[in-house]
N, C-alpha and C. Protein backbone atom coordinates (compact mmCIF):
# COMPACT_ATOMS: atom_id res chain seq x y z
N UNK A 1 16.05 -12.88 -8.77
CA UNK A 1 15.57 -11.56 -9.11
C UNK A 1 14.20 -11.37 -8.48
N UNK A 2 14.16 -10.08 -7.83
CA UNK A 2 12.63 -10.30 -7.45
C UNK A 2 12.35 -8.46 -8.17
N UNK A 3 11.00 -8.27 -7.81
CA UNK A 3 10.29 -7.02 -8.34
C UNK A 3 9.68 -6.80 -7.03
N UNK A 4 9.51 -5.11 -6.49
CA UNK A 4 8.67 -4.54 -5.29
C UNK A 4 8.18 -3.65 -5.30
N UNK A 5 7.02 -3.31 -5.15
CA UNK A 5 5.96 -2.02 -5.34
C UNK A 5 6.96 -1.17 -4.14
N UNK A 6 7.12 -0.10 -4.72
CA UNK A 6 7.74 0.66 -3.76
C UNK A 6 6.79 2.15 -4.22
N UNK A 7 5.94 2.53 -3.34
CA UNK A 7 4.73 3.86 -3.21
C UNK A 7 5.08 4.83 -2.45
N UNK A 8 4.88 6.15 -2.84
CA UNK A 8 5.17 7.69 -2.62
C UNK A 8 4.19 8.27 -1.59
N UNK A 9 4.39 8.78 -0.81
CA UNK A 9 3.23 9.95 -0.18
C UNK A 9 3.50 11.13 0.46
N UNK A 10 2.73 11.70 0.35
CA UNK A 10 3.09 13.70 0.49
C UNK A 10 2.70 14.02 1.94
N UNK A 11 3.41 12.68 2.47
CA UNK A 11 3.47 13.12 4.73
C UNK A 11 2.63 12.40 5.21
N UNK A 12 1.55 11.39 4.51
CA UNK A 12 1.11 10.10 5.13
C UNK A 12 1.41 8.80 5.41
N UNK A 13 2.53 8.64 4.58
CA UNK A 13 3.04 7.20 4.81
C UNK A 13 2.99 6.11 5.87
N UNK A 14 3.17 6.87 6.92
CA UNK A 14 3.00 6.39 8.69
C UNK A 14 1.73 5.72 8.34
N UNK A 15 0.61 6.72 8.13
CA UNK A 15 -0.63 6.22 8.36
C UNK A 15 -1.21 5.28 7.53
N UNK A 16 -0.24 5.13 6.26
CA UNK A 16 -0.92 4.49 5.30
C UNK A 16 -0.23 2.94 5.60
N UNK A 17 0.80 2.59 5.99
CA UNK A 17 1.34 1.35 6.23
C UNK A 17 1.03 0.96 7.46
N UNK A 18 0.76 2.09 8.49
CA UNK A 18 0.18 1.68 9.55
C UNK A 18 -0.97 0.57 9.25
N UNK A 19 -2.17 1.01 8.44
CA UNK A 19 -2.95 0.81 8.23
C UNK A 19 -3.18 -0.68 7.16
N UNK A 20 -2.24 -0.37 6.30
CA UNK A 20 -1.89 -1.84 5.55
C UNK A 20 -1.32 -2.43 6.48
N UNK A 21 -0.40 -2.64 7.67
CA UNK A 21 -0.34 -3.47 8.56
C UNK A 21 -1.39 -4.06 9.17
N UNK A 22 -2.17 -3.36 9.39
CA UNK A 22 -3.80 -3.52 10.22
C UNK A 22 -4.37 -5.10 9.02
N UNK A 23 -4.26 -4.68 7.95
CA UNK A 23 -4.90 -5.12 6.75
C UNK A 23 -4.60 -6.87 6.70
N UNK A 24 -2.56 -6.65 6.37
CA UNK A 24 -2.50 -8.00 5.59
C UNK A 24 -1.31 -8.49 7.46
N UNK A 25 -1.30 -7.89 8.15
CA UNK A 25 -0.51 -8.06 9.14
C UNK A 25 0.80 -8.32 8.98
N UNK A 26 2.12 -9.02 8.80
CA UNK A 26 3.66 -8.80 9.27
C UNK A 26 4.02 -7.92 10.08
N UNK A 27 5.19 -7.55 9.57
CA UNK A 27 6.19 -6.81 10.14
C UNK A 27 6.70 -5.21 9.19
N UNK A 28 5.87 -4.54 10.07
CA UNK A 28 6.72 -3.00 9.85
C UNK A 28 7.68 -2.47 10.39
N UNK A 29 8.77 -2.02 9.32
CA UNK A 29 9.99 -1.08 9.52
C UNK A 29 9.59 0.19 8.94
N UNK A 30 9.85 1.47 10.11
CA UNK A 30 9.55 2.87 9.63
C UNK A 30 11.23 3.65 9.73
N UNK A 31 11.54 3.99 8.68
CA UNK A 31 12.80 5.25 9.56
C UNK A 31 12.36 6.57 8.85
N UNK A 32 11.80 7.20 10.11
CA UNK A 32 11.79 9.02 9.35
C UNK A 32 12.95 9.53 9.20
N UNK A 33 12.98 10.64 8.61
CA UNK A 33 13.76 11.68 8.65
C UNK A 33 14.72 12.34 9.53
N UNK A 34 13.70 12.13 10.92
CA UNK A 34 14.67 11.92 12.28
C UNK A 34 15.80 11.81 12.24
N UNK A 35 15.63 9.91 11.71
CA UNK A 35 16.68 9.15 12.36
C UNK A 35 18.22 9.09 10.76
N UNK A 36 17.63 9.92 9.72
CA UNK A 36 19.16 10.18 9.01
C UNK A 36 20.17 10.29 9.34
N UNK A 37 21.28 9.58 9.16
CA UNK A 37 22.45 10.55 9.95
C UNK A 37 22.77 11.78 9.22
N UNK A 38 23.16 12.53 10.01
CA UNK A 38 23.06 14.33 9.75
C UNK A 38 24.40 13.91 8.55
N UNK A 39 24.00 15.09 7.77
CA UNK A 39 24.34 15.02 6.32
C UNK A 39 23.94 14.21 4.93
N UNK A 40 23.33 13.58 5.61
CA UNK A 40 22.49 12.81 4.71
C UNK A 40 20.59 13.22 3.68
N UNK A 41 20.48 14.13 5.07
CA UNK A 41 18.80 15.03 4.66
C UNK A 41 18.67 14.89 3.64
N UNK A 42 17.45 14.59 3.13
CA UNK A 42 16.71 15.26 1.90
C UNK A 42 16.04 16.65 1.78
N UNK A 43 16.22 17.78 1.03
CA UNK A 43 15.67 18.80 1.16
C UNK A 43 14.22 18.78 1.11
N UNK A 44 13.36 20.07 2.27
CA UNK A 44 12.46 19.78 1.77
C UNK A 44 11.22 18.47 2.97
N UNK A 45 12.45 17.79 2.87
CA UNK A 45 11.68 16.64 4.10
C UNK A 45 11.83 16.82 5.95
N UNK A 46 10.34 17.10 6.26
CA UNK A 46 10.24 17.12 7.51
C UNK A 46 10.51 16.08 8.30
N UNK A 47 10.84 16.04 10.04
CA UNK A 47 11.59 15.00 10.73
C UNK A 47 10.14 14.07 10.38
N UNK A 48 9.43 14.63 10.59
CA UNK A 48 8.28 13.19 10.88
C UNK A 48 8.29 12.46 9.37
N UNK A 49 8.54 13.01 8.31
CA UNK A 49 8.79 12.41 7.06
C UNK A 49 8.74 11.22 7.22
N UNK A 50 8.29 10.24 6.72
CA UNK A 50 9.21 8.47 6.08
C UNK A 50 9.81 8.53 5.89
N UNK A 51 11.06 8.33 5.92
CA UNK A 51 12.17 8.21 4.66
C UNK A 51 12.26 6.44 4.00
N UNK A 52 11.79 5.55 4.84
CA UNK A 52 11.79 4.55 4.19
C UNK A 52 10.36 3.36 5.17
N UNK A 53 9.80 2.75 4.88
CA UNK A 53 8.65 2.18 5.53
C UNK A 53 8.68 0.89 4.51
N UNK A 54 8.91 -0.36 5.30
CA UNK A 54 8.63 -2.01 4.70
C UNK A 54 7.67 -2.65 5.31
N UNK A 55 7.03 -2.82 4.85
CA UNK A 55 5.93 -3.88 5.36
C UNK A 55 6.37 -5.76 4.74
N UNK A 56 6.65 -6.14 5.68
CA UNK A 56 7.47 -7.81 5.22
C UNK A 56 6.03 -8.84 5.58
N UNK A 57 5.30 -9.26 4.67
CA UNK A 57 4.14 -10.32 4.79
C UNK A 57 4.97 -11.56 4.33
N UNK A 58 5.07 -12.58 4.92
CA UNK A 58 5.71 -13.72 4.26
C UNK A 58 6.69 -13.53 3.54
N UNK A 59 7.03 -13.94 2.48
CA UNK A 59 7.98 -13.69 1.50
C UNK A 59 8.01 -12.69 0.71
N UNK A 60 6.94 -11.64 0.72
CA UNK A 60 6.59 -10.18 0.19
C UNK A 60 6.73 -9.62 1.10
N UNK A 61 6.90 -7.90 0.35
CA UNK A 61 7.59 -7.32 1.07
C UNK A 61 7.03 -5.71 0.06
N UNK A 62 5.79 -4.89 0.74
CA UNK A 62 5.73 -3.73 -0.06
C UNK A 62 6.92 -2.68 1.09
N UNK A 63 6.78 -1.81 -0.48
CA UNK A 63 7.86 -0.44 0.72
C UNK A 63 7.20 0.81 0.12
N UNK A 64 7.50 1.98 0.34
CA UNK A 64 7.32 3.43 0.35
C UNK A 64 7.62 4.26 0.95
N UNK A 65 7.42 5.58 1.05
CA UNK A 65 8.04 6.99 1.72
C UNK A 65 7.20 8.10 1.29
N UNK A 66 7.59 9.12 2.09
CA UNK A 66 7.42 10.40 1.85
C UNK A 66 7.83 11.21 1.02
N UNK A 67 7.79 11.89 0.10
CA UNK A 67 8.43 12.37 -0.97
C UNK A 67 7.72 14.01 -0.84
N UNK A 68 8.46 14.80 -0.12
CA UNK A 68 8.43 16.13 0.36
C UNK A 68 8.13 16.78 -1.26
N UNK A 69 8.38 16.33 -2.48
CA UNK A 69 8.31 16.93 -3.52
C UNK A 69 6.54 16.86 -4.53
N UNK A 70 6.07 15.74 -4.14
CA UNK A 70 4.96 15.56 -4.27
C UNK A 70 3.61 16.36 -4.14
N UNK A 71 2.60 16.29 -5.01
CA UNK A 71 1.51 17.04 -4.67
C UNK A 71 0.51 16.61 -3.98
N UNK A 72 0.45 15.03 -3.02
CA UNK A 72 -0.60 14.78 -2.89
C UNK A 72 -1.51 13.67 -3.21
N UNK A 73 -1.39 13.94 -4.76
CA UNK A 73 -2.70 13.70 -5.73
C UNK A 73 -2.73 11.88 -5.64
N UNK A 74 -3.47 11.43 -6.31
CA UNK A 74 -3.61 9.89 -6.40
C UNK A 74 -2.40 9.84 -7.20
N UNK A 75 -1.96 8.09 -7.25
CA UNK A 75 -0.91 7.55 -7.63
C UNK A 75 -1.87 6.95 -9.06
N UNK A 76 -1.16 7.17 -10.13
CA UNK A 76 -1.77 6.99 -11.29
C UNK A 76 -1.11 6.31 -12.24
N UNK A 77 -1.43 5.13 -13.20
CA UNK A 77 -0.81 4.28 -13.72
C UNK A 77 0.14 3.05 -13.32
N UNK A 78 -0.57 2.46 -12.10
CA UNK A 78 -0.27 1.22 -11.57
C UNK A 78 -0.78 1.01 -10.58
N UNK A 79 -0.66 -0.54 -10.04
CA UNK A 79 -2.08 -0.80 -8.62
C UNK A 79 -1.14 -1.96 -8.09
N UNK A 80 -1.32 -1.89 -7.17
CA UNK A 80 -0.75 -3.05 -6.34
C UNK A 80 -1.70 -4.49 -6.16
N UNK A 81 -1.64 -5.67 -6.58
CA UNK A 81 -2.32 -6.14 -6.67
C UNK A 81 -2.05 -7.25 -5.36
N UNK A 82 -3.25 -7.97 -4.77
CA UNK A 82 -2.91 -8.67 -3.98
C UNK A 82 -3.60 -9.76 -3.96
N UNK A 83 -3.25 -11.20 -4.03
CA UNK A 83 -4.07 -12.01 -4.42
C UNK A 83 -4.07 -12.98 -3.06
N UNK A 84 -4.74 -12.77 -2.49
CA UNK A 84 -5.86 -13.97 -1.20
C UNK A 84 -6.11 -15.22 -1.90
N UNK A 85 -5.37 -16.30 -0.80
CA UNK A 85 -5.81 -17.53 -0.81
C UNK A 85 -7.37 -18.48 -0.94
N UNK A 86 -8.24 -17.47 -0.58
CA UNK A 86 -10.01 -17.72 -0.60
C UNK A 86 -10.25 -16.02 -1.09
N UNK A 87 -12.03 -16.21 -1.50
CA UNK A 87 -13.06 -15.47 -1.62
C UNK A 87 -13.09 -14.22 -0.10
N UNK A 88 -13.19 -15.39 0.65
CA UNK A 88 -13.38 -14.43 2.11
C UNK A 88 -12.61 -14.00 2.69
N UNK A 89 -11.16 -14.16 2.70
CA UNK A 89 -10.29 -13.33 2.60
C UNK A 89 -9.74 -11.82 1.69
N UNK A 90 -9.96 -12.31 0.38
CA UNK A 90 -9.98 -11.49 -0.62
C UNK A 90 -10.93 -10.42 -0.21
N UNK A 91 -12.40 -10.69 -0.17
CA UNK A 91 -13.45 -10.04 0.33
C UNK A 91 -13.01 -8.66 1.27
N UNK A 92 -12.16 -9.74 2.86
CA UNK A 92 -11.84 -8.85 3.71
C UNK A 92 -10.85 -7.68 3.53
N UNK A 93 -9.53 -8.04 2.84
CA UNK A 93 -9.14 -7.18 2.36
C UNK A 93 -9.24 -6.09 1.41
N UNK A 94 -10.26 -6.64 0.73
CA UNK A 94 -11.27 -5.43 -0.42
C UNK A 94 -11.62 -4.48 0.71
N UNK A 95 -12.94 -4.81 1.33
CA UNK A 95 -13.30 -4.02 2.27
C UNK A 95 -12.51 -3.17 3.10
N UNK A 96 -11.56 -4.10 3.79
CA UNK A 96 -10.85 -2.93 4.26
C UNK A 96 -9.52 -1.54 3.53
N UNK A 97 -9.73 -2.15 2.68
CA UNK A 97 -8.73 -1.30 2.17
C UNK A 97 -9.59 -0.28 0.83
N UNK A 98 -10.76 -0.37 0.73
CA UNK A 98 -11.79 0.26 0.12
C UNK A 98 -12.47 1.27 1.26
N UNK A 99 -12.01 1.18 2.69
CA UNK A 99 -12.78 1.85 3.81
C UNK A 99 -11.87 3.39 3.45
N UNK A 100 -12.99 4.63 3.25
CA UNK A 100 -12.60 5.97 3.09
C UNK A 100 -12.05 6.07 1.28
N UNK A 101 -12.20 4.77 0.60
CA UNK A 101 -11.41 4.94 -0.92
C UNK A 101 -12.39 5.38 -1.81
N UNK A 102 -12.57 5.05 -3.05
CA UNK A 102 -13.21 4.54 -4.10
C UNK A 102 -13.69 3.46 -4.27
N UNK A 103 -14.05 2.71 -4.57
CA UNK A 103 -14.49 1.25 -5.49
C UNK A 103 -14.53 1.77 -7.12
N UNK A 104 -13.42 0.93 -7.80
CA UNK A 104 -13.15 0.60 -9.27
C UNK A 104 -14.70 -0.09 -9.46
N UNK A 105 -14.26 -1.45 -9.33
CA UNK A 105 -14.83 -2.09 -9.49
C UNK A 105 -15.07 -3.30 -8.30
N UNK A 106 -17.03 -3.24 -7.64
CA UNK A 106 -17.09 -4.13 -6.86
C UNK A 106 -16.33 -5.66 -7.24
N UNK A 107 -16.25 -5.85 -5.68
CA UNK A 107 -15.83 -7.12 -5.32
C UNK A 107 -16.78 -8.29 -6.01
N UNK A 108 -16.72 -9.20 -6.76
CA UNK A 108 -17.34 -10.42 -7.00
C UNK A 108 -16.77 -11.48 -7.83
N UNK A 109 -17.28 -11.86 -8.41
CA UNK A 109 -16.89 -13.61 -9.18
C UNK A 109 -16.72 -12.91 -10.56
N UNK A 110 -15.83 -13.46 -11.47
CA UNK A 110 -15.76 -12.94 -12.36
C UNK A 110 -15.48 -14.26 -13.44
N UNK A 111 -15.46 -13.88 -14.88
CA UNK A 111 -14.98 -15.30 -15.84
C UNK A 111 -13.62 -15.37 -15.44
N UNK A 112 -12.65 -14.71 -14.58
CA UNK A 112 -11.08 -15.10 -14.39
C UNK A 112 -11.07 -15.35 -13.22
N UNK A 113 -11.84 -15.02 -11.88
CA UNK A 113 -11.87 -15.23 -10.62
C UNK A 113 -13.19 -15.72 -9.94
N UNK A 114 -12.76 -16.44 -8.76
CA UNK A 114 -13.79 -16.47 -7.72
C UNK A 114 -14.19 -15.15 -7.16
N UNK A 115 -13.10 -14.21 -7.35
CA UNK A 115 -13.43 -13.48 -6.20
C UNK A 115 -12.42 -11.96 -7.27
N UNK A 116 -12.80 -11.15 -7.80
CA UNK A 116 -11.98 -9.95 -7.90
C UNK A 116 -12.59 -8.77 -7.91
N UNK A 117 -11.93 -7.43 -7.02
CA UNK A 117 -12.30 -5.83 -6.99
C UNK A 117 -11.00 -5.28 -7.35
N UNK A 118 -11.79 -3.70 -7.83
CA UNK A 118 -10.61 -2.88 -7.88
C UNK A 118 -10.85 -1.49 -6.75
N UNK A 119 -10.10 -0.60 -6.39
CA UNK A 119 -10.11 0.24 -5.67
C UNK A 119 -8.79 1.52 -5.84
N UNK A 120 -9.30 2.65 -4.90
CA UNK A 120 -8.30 3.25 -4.80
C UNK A 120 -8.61 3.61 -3.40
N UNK A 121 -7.71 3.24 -2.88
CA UNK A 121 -7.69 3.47 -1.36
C UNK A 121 -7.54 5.05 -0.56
N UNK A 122 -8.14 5.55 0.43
CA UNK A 122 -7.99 6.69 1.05
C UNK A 122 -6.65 7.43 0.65
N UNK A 123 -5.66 6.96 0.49
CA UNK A 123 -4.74 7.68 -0.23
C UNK A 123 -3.93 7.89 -1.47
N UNK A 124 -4.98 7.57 -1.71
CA UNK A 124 -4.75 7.71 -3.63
C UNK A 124 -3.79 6.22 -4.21
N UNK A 125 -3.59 5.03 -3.80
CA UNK A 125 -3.14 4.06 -4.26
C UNK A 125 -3.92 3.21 -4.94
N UNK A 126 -3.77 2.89 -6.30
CA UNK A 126 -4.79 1.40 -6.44
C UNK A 126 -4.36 0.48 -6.45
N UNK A 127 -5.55 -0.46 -6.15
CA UNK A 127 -5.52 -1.62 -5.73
C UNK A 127 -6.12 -2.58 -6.53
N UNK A 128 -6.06 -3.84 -6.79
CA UNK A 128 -6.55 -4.88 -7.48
C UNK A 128 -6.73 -6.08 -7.02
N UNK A 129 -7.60 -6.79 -6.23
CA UNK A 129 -7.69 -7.89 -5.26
C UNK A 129 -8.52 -9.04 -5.75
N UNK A 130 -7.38 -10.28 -5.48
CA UNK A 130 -7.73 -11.37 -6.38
C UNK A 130 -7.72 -12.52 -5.58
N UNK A 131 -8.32 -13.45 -6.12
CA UNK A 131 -8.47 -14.89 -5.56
C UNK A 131 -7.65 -15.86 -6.03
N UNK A 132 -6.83 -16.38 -5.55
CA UNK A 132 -5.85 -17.04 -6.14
C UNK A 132 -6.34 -18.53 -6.37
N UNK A 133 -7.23 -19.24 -5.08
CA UNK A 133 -7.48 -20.54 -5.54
C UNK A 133 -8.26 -21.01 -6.52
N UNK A 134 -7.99 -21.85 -7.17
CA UNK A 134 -8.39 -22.39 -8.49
C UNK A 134 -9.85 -22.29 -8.87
């Protein structure tokens, strides 16, 4: 059994996994709207749409889309959390994924971590970034 953050966006998606690619690096799969086979459309959704976007890091695997029905707004009541092997990793991915966001809460040492921030990233997703080693 596994569990997967699967995240919404109102015609950014491209840019936003683009960009988490930049971040934690793997392998991205995009299929817009384009490439549906005809009869299949979602109303509502433009060709450049997402219709489905995976980002595969190791054995994880986030996904998301475009959701033509959406307003936009931040994603509210859950965060994707990502936990880095070191401090300075953790660090890097704070930073970059805090570039154009919010900051929750700065990056630092905490009584549960070496290393934890919170954020909401340029497109309304939050985030929670942790240090996994002991």
């Amino acid at each position: 059994m596994s569990f997967y953050a699967y995240l919404f966006f109102s015609g950014d998606c491209r840019q936003a996994f683009e960009h988490y690619q930049q971040v934690f690096g793997g392998e991205l799969e995009i299929m817009t709207h384009a490439e549906v086979p005809e009869g299949s459309e979602m109303p509502g959704a433009e060709d450049h749409h997402v219709m489905h976007a995976a980002l595969k890091v190791g054995d994880a695997t986030l996904m998301g889309s475009d959701d033509p029905t959406g307003d936009g707004g931040p994603k509210v009541g859950l965060a994707v959390t990502f936990g880095a092997p070191d401090e300075t990793e953790a660090k890097r991915v704070f930073d970059a994924l805090a570039e154009g966001g919010e900051v929750q809460m700065p990056f630092e040492a905490t009584f549960f971590s070496k290393g934890f921030g919170a954020l909401v990233d340029r497109w309304g997703v939050s985030w929670m970034i942790d240090t996994e080693e002991a």
